[in-house]
C-alpha atoms as a PDB file:
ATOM      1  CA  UNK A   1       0.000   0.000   0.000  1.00  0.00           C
ATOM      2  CA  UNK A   2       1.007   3.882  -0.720  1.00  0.00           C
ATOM      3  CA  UNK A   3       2.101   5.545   2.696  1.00  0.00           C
ATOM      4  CA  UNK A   4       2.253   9.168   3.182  1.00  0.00           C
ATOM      5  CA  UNK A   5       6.159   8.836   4.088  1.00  0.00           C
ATOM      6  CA  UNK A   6       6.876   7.042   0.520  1.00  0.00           C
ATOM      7  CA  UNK A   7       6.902  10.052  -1.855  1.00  0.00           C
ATOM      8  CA  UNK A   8       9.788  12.358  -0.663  1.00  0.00           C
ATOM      9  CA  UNK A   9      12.212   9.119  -1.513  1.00  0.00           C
ATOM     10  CA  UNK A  10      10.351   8.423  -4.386  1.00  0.00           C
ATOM     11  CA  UNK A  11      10.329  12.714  -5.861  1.00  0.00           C
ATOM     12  CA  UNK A  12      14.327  12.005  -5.259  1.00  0.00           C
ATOM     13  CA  UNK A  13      14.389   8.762  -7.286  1.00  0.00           C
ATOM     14  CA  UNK A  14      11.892  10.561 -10.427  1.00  0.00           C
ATOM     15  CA  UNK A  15      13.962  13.495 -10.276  1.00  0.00           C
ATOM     16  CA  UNK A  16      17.343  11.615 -10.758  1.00  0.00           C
ATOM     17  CA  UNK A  17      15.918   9.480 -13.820  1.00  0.00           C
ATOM     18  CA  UNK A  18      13.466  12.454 -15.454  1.00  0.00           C
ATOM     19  CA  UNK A  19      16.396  14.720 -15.868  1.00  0.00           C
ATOM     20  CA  UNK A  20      18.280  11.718 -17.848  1.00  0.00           C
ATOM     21  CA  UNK A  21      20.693  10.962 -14.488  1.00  0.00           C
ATOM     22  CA  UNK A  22      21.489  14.630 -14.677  1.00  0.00           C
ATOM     23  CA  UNK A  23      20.220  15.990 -11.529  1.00  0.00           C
ATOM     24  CA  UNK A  24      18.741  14.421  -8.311  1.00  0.00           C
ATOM     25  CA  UNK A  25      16.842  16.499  -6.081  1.00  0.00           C
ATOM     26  CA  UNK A  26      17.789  14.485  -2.296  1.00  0.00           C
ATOM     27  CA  UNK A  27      17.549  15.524   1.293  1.00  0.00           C
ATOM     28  CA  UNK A  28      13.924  17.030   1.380  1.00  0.00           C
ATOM     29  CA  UNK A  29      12.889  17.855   4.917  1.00  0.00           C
ATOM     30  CA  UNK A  30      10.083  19.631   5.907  1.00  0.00           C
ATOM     31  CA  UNK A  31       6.329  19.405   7.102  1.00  0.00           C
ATOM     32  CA  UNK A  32       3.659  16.681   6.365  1.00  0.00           C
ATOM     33  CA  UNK A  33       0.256  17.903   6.568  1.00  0.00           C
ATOM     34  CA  UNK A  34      -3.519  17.172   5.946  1.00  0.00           C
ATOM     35  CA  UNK A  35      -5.180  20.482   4.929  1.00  0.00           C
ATOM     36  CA  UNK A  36      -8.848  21.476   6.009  1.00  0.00           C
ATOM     37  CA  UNK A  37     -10.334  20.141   2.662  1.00  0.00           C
ATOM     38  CA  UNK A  38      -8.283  16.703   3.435  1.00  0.00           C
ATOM     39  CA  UNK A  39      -5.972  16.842   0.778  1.00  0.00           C
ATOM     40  CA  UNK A  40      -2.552  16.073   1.972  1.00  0.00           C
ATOM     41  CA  UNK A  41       0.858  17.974   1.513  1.00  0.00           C
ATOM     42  CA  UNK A  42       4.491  18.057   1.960  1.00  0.00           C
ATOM     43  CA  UNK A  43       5.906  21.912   2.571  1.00  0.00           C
ATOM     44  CA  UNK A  44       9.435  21.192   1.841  1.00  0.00           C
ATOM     45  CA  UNK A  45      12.150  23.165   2.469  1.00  0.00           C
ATOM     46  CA  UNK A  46      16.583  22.848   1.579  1.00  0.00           C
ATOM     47  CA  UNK A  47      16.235  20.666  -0.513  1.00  0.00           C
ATOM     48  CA  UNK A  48      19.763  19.390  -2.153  1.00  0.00           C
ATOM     49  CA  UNK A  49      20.739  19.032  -5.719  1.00  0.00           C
ATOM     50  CA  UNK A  50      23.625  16.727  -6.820  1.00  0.00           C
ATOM     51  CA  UNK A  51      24.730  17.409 -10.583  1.00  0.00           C
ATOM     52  CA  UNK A  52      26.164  14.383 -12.776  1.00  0.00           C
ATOM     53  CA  UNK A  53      29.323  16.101 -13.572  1.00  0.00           C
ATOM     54  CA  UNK A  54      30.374  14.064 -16.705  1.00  0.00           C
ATOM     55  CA  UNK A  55      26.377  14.388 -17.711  1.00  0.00           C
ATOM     56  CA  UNK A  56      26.709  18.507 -17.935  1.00  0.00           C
ATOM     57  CA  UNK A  57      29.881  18.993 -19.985  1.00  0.00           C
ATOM     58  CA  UNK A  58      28.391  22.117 -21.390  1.00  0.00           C
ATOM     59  CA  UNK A  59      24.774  23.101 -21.437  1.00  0.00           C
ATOM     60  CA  UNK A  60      24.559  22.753 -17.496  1.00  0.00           C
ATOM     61  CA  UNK A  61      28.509  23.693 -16.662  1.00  0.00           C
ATOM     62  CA  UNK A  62      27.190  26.783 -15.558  1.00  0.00           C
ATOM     63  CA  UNK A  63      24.852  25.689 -13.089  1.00  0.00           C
ATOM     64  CA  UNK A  64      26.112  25.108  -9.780  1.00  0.00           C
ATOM     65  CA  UNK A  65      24.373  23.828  -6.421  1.00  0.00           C
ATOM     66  CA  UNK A  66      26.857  25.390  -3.168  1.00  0.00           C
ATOM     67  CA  UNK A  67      28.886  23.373  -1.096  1.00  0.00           C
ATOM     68  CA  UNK A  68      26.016  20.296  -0.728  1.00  0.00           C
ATOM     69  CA  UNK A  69      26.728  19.408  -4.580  1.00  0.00           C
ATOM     70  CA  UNK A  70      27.949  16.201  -3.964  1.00  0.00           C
ATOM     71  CA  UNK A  71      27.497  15.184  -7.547  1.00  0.00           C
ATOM     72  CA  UNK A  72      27.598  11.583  -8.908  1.00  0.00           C
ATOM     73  CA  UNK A  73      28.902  10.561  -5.245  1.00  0.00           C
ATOM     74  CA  UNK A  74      25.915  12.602  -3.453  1.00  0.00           C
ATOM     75  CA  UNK A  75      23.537  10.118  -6.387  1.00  0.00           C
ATOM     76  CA  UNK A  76      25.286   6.674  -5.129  1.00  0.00           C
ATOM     77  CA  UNK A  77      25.077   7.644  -1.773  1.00  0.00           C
ATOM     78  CA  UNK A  78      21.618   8.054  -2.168  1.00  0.00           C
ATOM     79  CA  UNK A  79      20.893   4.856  -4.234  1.00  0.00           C
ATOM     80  CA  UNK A  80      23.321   2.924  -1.480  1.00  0.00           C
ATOM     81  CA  UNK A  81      20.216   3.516   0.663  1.00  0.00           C
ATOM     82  CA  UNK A  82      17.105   3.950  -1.515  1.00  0.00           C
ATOM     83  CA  UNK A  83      14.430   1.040  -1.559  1.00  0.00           C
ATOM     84  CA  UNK A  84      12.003   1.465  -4.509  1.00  0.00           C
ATOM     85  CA  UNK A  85       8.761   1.975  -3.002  1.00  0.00           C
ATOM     86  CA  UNK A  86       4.394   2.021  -3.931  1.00  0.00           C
ATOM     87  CA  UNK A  87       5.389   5.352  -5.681  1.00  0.00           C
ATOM     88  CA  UNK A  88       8.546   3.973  -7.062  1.00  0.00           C
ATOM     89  CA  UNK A  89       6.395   1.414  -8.833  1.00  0.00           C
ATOM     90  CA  UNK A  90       3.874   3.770  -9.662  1.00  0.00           C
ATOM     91  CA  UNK A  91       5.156   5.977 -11.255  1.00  0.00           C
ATOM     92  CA  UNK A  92       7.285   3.145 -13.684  1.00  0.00           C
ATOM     93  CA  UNK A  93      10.721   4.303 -12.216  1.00  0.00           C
ATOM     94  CA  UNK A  94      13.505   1.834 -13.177  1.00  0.00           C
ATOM     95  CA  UNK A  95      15.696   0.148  -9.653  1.00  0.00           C
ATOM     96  CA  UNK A  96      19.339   1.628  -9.557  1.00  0.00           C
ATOM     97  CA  UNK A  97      21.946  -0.601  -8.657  1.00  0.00           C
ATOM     98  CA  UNK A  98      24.670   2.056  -6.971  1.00  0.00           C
ATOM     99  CA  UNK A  99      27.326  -0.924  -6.986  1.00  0.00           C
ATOM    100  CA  UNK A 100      26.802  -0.173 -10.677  1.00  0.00           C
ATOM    101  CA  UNK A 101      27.220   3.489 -10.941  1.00  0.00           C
ATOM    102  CA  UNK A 102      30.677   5.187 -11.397  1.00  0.00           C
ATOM    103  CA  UNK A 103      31.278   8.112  -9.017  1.00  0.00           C
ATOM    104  CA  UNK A 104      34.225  10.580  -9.628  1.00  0.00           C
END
């Protein structure tokens, strides 16, 4: 079944394979909560953004993220731990094997 507590790892895991393994939005803390009308919410807040480094040759070299960039090493950290969940599933996201991925 789809928990509340499934979809921050699973916006982390969508945002890593819909920008093509450039980006990967990790780290999101913030507030869970059910509004008047019932609908429910995260309010997120400092989030971090790893950039594939060998992904963004040129287009993205410009871009830059502060001092919590860990790049492809901040992405296999996060895979390391990451369990495809309900939303994982749902949303047709592909598992990530980090013993796979190269980090520089």
């Amino acid at each position: 079944s789809i928990k509340d507590s499934h979809f921050p790892q699973a916006f982390s895991h969508f945002s890593y394979e819909k920008s093509k393994k450039r980006f990967q939005v990790v780290d999101l803390q913030g507030v869970f909560k059910v509004n008047r009308d019932g609908t429910r919410c995260y309010e997120l807040t400092d989030p971090v953004i790893h950039k594939h480094r060998k992904k963004n040759k040129s287009h993205y070299r410009q871009w830059t993220f502060g001092r919590t960039d860990r790049g492809e090493k901040g992405m296999k950290a996060f895979f390391h731990t990451h369990k495809c969940n309900e939303v994982c599933r749902l949303l047709g996201l592909e598992e990530v094997d980090s013993s796979t991925m190269i980090a520089s």
